[in-house]
Every structure is written in structure tokens, then in C-alpha cells.
Protein backbone atom coordinates (compact mmCIF):
# COMPACT_ATOMS: atom_id res chain seq x y z
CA UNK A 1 -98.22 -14.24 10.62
CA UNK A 2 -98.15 -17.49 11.98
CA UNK A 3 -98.30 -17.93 15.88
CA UNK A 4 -97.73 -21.71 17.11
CA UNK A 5 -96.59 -21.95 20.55
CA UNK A 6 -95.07 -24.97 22.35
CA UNK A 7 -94.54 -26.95 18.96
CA UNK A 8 -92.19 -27.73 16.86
CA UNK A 9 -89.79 -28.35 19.53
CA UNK A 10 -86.89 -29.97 17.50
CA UNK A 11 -87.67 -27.80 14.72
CA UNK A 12 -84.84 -25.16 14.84
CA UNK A 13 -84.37 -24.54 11.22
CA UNK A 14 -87.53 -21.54 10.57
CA UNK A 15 -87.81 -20.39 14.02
CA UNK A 16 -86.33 -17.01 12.37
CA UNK A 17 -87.82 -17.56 9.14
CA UNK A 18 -91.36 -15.16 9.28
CA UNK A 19 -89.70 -12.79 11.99
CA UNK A 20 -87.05 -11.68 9.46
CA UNK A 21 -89.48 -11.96 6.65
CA UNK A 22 -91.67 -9.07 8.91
CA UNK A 23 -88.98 -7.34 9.71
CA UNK A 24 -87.38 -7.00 5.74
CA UNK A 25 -91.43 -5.99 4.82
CA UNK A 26 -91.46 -3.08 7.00
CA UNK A 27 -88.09 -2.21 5.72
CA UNK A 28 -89.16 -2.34 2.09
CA UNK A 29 -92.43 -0.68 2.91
CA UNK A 30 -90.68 2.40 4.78
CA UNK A 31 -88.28 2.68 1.65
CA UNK A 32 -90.65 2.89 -0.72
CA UNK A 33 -92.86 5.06 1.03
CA UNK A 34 -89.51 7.43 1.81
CA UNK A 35 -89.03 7.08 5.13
CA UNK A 36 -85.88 5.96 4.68
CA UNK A 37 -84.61 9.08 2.35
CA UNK A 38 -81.43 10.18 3.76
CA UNK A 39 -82.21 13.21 6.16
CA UNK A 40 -80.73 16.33 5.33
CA UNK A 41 -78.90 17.94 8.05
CA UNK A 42 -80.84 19.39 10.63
CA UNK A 43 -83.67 17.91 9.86
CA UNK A 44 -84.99 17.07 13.15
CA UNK A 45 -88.60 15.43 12.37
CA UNK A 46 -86.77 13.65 9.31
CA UNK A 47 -83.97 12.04 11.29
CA UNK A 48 -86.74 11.18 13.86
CA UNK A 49 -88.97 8.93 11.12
CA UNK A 50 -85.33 7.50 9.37
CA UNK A 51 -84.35 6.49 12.72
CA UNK A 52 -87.81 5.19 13.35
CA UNK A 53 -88.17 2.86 10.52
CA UNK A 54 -85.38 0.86 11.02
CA UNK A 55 -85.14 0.93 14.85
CA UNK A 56 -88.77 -0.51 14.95
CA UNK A 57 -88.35 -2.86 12.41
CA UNK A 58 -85.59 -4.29 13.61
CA UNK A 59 -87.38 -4.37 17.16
CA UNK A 60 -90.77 -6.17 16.17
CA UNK A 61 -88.75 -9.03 14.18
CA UNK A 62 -86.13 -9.31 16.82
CA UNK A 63 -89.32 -9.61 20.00
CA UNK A 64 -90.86 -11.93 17.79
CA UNK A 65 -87.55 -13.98 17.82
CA UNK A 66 -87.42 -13.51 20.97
CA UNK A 67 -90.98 -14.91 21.52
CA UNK A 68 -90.14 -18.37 19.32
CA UNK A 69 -87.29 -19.04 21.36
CA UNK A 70 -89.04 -18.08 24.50
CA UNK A 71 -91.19 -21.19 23.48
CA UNK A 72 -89.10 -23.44 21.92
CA UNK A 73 -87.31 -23.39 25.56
CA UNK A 74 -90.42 -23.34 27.73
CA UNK A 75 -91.37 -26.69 25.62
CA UNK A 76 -88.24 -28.07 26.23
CA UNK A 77 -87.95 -27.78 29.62
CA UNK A 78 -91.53 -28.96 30.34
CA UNK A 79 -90.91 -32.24 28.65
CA UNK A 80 -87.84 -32.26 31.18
CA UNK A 81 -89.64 -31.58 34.13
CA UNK A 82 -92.64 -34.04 33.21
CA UNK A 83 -89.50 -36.90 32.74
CA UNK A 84 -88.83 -36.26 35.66
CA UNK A 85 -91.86 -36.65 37.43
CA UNK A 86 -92.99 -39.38 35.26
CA UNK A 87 -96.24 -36.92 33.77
CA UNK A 88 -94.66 -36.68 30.34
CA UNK A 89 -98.68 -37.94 29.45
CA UNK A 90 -99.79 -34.63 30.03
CA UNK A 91 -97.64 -32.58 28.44
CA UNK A 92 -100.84 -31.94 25.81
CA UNK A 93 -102.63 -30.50 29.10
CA UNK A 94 -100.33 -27.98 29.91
CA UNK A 95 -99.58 -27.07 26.61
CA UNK A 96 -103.01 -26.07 25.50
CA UNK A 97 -103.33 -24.32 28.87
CA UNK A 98 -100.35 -22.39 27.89
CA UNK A 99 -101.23 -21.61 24.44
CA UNK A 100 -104.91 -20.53 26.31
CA UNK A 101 -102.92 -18.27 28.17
CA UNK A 102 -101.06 -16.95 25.38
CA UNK A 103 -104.06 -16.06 23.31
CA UNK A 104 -105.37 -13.96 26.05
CA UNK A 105 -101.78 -12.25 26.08
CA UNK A 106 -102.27 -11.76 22.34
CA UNK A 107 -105.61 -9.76 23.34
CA UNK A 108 -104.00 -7.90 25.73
CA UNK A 109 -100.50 -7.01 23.82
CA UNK A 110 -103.14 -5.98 21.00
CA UNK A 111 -105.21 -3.78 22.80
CA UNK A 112 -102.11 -1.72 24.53
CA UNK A 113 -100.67 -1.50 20.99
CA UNK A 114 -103.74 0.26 20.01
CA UNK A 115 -104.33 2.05 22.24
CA UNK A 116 -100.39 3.49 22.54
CA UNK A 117 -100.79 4.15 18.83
CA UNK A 118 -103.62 6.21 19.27
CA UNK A 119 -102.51 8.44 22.46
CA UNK A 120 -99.50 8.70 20.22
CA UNK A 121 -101.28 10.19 16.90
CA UNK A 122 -103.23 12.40 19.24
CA UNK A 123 -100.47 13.86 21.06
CA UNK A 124 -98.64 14.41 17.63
CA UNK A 125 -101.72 16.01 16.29
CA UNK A 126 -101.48 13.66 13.78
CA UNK A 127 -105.13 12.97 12.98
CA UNK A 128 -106.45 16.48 12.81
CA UNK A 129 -103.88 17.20 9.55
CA UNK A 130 -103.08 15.26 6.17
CA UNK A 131 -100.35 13.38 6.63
CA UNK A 132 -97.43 12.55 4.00
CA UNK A 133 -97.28 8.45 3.29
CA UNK A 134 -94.46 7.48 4.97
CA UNK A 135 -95.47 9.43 8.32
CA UNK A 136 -98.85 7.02 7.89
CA UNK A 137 -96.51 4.15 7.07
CA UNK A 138 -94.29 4.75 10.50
CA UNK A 139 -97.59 4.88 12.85
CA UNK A 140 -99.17 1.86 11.22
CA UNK A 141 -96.48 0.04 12.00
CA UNK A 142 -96.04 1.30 15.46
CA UNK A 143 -99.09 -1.52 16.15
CA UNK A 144 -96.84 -4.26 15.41
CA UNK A 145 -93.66 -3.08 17.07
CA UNK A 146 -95.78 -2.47 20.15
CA UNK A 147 -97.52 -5.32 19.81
CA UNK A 148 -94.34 -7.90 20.45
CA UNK A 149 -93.14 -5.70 22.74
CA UNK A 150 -95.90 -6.46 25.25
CA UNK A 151 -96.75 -9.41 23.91
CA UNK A 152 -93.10 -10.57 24.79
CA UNK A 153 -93.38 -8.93 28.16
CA UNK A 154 -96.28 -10.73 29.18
CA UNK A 155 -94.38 -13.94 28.00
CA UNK A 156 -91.64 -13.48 29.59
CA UNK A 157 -92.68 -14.11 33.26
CA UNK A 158 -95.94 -16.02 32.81
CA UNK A 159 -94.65 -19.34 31.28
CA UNK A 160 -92.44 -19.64 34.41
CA UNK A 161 -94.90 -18.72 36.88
CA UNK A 162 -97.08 -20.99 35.01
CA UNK A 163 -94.85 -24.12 35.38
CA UNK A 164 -93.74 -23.23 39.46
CA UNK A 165 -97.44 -23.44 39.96
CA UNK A 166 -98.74 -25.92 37.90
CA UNK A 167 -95.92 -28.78 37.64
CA UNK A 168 -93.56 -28.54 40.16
CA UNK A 169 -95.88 -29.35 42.61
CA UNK A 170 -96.00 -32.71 41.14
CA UNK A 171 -92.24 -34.17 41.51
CA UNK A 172 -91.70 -37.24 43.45
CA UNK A 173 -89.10 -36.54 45.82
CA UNK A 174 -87.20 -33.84 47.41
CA UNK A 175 -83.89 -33.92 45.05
CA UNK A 176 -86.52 -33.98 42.05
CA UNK A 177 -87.84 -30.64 42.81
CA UNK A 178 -84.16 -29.18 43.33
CA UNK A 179 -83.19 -30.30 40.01
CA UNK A 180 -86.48 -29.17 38.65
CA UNK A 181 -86.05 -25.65 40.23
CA UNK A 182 -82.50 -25.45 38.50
CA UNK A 183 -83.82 -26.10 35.18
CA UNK A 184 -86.70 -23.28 35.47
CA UNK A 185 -83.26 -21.29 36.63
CA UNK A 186 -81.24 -22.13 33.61
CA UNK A 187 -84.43 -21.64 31.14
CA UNK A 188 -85.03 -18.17 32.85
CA UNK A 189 -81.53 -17.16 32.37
CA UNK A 190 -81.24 -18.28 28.66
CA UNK A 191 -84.65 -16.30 28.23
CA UNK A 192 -82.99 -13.56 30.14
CA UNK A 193 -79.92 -13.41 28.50
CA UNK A 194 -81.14 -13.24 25.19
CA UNK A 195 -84.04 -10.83 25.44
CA UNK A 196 -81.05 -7.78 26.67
CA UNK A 197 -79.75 -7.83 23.40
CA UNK A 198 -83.17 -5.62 22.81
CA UNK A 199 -81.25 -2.82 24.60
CA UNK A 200 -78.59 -2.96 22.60
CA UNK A 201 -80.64 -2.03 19.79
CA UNK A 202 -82.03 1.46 21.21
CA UNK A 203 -79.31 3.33 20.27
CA UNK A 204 -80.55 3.23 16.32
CA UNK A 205 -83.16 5.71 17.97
CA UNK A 206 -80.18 8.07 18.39
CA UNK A 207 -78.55 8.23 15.22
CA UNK A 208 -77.49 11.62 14.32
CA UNK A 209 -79.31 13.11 17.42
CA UNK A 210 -77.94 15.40 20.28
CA UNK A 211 -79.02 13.08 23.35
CA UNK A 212 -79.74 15.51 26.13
CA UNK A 213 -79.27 14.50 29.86
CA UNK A 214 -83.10 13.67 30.14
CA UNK A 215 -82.69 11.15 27.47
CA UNK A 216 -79.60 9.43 29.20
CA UNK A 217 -81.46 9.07 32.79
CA UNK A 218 -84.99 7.60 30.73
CA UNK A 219 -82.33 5.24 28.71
CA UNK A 220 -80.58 4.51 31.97
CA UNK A 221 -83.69 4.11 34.03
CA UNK A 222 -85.65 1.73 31.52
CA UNK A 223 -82.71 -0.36 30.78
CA UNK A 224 -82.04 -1.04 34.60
CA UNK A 225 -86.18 -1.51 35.31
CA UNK A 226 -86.02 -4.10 32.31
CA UNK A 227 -83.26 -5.71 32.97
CA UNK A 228 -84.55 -6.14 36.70
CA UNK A 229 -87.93 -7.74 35.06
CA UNK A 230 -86.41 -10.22 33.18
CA UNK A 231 -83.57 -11.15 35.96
CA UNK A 232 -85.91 -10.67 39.06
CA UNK A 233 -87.90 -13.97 38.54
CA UNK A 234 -84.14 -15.69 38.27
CA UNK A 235 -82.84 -14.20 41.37
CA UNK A 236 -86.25 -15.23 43.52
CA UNK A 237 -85.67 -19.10 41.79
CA UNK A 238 -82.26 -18.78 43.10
CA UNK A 239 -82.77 -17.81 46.66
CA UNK A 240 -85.78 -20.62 46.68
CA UNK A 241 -83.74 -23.22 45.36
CA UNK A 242 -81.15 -22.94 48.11
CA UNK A 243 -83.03 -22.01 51.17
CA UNK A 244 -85.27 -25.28 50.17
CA UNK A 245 -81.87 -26.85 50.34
CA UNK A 246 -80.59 -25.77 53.29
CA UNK A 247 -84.10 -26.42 55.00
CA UNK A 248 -83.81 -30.04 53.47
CA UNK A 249 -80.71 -31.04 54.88
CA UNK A 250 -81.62 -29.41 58.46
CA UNK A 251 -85.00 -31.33 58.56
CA UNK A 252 -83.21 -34.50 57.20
CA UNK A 253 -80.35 -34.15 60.09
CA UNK A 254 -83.40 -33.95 62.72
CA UNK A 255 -84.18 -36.88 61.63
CA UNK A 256 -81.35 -38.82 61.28
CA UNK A 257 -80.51 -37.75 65.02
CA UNK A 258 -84.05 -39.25 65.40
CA UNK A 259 -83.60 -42.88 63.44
CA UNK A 260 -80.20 -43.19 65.49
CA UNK A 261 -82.16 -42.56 69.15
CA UNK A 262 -84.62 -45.14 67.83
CA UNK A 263 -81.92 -47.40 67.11
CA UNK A 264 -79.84 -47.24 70.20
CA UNK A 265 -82.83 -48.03 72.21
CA UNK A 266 -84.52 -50.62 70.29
CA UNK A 267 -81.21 -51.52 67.76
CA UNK A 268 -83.16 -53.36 65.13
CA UNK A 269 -81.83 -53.97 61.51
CA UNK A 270 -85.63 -51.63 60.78
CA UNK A 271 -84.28 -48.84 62.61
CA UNK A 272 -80.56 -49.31 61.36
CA UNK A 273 -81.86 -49.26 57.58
CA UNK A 274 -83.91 -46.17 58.41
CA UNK A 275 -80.82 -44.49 59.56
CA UNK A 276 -78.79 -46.12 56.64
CA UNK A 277 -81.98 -44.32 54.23
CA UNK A 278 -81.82 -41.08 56.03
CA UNK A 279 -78.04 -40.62 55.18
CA UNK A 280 -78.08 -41.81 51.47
CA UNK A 281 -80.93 -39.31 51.00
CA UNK A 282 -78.79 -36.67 53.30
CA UNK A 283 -75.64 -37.18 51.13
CA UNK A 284 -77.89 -37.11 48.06
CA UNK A 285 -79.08 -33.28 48.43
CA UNK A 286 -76.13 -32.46 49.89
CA UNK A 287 -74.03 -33.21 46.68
CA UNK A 288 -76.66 -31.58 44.36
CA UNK A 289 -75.31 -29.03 42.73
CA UNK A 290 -77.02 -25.59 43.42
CA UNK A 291 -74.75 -23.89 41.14
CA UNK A 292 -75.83 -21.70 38.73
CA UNK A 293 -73.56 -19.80 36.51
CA UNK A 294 -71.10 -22.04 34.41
CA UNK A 295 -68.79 -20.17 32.21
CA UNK A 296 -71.09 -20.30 29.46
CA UNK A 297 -73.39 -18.46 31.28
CA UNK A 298 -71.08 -15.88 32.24
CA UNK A 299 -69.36 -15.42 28.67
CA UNK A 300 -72.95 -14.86 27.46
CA UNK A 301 -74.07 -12.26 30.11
CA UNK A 302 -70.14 -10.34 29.21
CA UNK A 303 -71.36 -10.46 25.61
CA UNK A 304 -74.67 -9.30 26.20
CA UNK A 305 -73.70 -5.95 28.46
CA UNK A 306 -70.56 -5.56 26.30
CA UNK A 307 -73.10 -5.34 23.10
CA UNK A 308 -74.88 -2.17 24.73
CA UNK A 309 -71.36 -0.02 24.88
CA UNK A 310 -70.09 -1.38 21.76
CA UNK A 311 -73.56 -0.27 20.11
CA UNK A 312 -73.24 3.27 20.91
CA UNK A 313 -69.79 3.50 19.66
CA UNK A 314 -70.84 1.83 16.72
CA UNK A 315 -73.82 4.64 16.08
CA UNK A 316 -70.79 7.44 17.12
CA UNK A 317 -68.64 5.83 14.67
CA UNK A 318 -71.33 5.97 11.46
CA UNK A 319 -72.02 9.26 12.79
CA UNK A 320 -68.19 10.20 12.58
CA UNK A 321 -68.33 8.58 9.15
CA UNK A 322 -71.19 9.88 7.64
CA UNK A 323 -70.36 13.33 8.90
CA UNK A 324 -66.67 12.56 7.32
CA UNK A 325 -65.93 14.75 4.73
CA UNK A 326 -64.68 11.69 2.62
CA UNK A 327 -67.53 10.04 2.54
């Protein structure tokens, strides 16, 4: 596995490449070790490890995806911000404090997959027996799945954080840190956006199950706490980005009202060029976009929550299929 964070940031062409490569390799490995024989009906456990081996699979190369592009983006938008604050020097600095960062995440996301693994194999009893292959198969490769999945978690909100505290700081002037602010808003949302497409993939879990009521309110319950993790950091950037707007233009109108007392009392071309300043900065921030969904945006968020629905009536209708008596 190659990890190489905040490189390659033109370099669009293999950002999928080892992801799918992982994710066909646990495919193969699951078929050949017969996790992936066609479960006879009824077969509860077998459905369970069929449903299993794809589902994470598909998971651990899709979070790993999910992690590239995370960077790719993060990279991008740090040059941006550094442009604009005329730092584009140390771009090297933050990026090999990010990529610090990100190894201790890799400790981390490593230890909890462990760890999960283990609570798992002891609740399942499954280190007291002899196991068939492909039920050792299925919880080796629980490490990996879990393994992106917190890995990308940890990702998802510390790159972000990273950049509000760490460059931000830095811009030159008022209308430089609104337009900064809006790009950490876009790159959050594009992160955002993308990473629900996980949920739409849960429903391979289910394939050929009953799904009791319990199932439906966990399902329900997880999908609204993640998508409240990834969208949460958006929503604060939001609210930040036009109350320090709002507090701009009030503290630039106190002194404007200022710059024109001066200048009726003293009514020097100083004074009138202060005023003159005051307003051209005024009008500046005022005209500064603090939009933030375009219809891109919006068509992607519609095809992201329309993916979940149209997922589980795609697993109903292979279901309906399978169960077809002309199939």
C-alpha cells in the first residue's frame, strides 16, 4: 500500500489506481476462499459472510478513495490560501506537519482496527473453535476495512481544523480571510459530499436479509450522526464566515461615521481620502459573495441522498430477481 499525502497534486490519473487494486484482492481472496459461494436459502450465517465480503471490500477501497481525494483537495486549497496570503514558501511546512499528523492518525485508525477485530472474534467465539478459511479470510480483512474507516474519520475534520488554525491566521486583509473561509467551505463540502456516497453502500449488508425495526433505527441513527460529522464543520464555517461579515461592515460603518466627523471639523484632503478608503473597503466586503451553494453543489447533494433510496431498491430488486423463478 502506498500512502503519500499532500502530493501529487495535478496527478489525477492513479488516484484510484491501488484502492481498486485492494479492493479487487479482497474480492479474489474471498472467492477463492468461498466466501462468496452462493448462500443457500436460509442460510443465515452464510448470507451474513457473502454479504460481508463484498460490502467490506467495496468499503475499504472506496474510504481509501475517499482518503486520496480528501488530500488531493486539502493540497489544493492550501496552495490557494498561501496565494493568497503571499506564504506559498511554506507550503513544505505545513505539509510535512500534515503528513506528521496523518501518521499519528495511521497509529490510531490501526490500533481501533485491532482492537474492533478482536472484541469482534471474542464475542463470536471465534478464537476458542477451528474456523473454516473463508470465516478467517472475512475477519482478517475486517483490519483493513476498519482501518480506512477511522483512518478517514480522523481525516475528515482534522485537515480543516488544521488549516483554520494554522493559516488563516496569516491573510493580509479582512476580504482575504472571507474569501479564504469560503474556500475551506467549498473544500469541506466537496469532502462532504463525496464521503455520503459510503451510506449508500450499506445496504449490500442487507442482501437477502429480513431487516427488523432495530436495524432500521441503528441504519437511521448512524446515517444521520455521520452525516452531521461530516456537514457540522461546514455549517460552523458558514455561520463564521457571515457573522465575520456582518461584524466587518458594522465596525467599518463606525468608522466611516468617524473619518467623516474628522473631516467636517478639520476638512483636509487626509481626512477626505480616509473616508474615500473606508468606503472602497466598505463596498469591497459588502459585494463579496457569501454564497455558498451554486447549482452544482446542489445537483451533487440531490445525487448523493437520491443514491441511498435508489440503493435499497436496487438490493429489493436483485432480491426480487434472484428469488424469480426465471432466473
Amino acid at each position: 500500500m502506498k500512502f503519500n499525502p499532500y502530493t501529487n497534486v495535478q496527478y489525477n490519473a492513479g488516484i484510484a489506481l491501488y484502492p481498486l487494486l485492494t479492493m479487487l484482492f479482497l474480492l479474489a481472496l474471498h472467492y477463492y476462499s468461498g466466501a462468496l459461494d452462493w448462500p443457500a436459502e436460509g442460510d443465515v450465517r452464510a448470507q451474513r459472510d457473502f454479504n460481508s465480503a463484498i460490502g467490506m471490500s467495496i468499503l475499504t477501497g472506496y474510504f481509501w478513495i475517499a482518503l486520496r481525494v480528501l488530500h488531493q483537495n486539502v493540497a489544493s486549497s492550501l496552495i490557494s490560501l498561501l496565494v493568497k496570503t503571499n506564504q506559498l514558501s511554506r507550503f513544505s511546512v505545513h505539509r510535512t506537519r500534515l503528513s506528521n499528523e496523518f501518521k499519528h492518525h495511521l497509529f490510531n485508525a490501526a490500533v481501533i482496527a485491532i482492537l474492533l477485530t478482536v472484541i469482534y472474534c471474542v464475542l463470536e467465539e471465534l478464537l476458542t473453535v477451528t474456523q473454516e478459511l473463508h470465516v478467517f479470510i472475512l475477519t482478517a480483512a475486517a483490519v483493513p476495512f476498519w482501518f480506512f474507516t477511522w483512518l478517514f474519520l480522523f481525516q475528515i475534520t482534522s485537515n480543516t481544523r488544521y488549516i483554520i488554525n494554522n493559516v488563516l491566521p496569516d491573510t493580509n486583509s479582512t476580504k482575504d480571510y472571507l474569501a479564504s473561509l469560503m474556500v475551506l467551505i467549498k473544500l469541506g463540502l466537496t469532502n462532504a459530499i463525496f464521503s455520503m456516497g459510503a451510506i449508500a453502500l450499506i445496504p449490500i449488508f442487507w442482501f437477502r436479509k429480513d431487516v427488523p425495526s432495530i436495524d432500521i433505527f441503528i441504519l437511521a441513527l448512524f446515517s444521520g450522526s455521520f452525516a452531521l460529522y461530516l456537514f457540522w464543520p461546514v455549517v460552523k464555517l458558514i455561520a463564521k464566515v457571515r457573522s465575520e461579515k456582518a461584524r466587518v461592515l458594522t465596525t467599518l460603518d463606525e468608522k466611516i461615521n468617524k473619518a467623516i466627523s474628522a473631516y467636517r471639523h478639520k476638512n483636509t484632503d487626509t481626512e477626505y481620502e480616509s473616508v474615500e478608503l473606508l468606503e472602497n473597503e466598505k463596498e469591497s466586503i459588502a459585494t463579496l459573495s457569501t454564497r455558498v451553494m451554486d447549482v452544482r453543489d446542489w445537483s451533487r447533494i440531490f445525487s448523493c441522498l437520491s443514491a441511498i433510496p435508489f440503493s435499497w431498491s436496487l438490493i429489493m430488486l436483485l432480491e426480487w430477481l434472484v428469488a424469480s423463478p426465471f432466473s
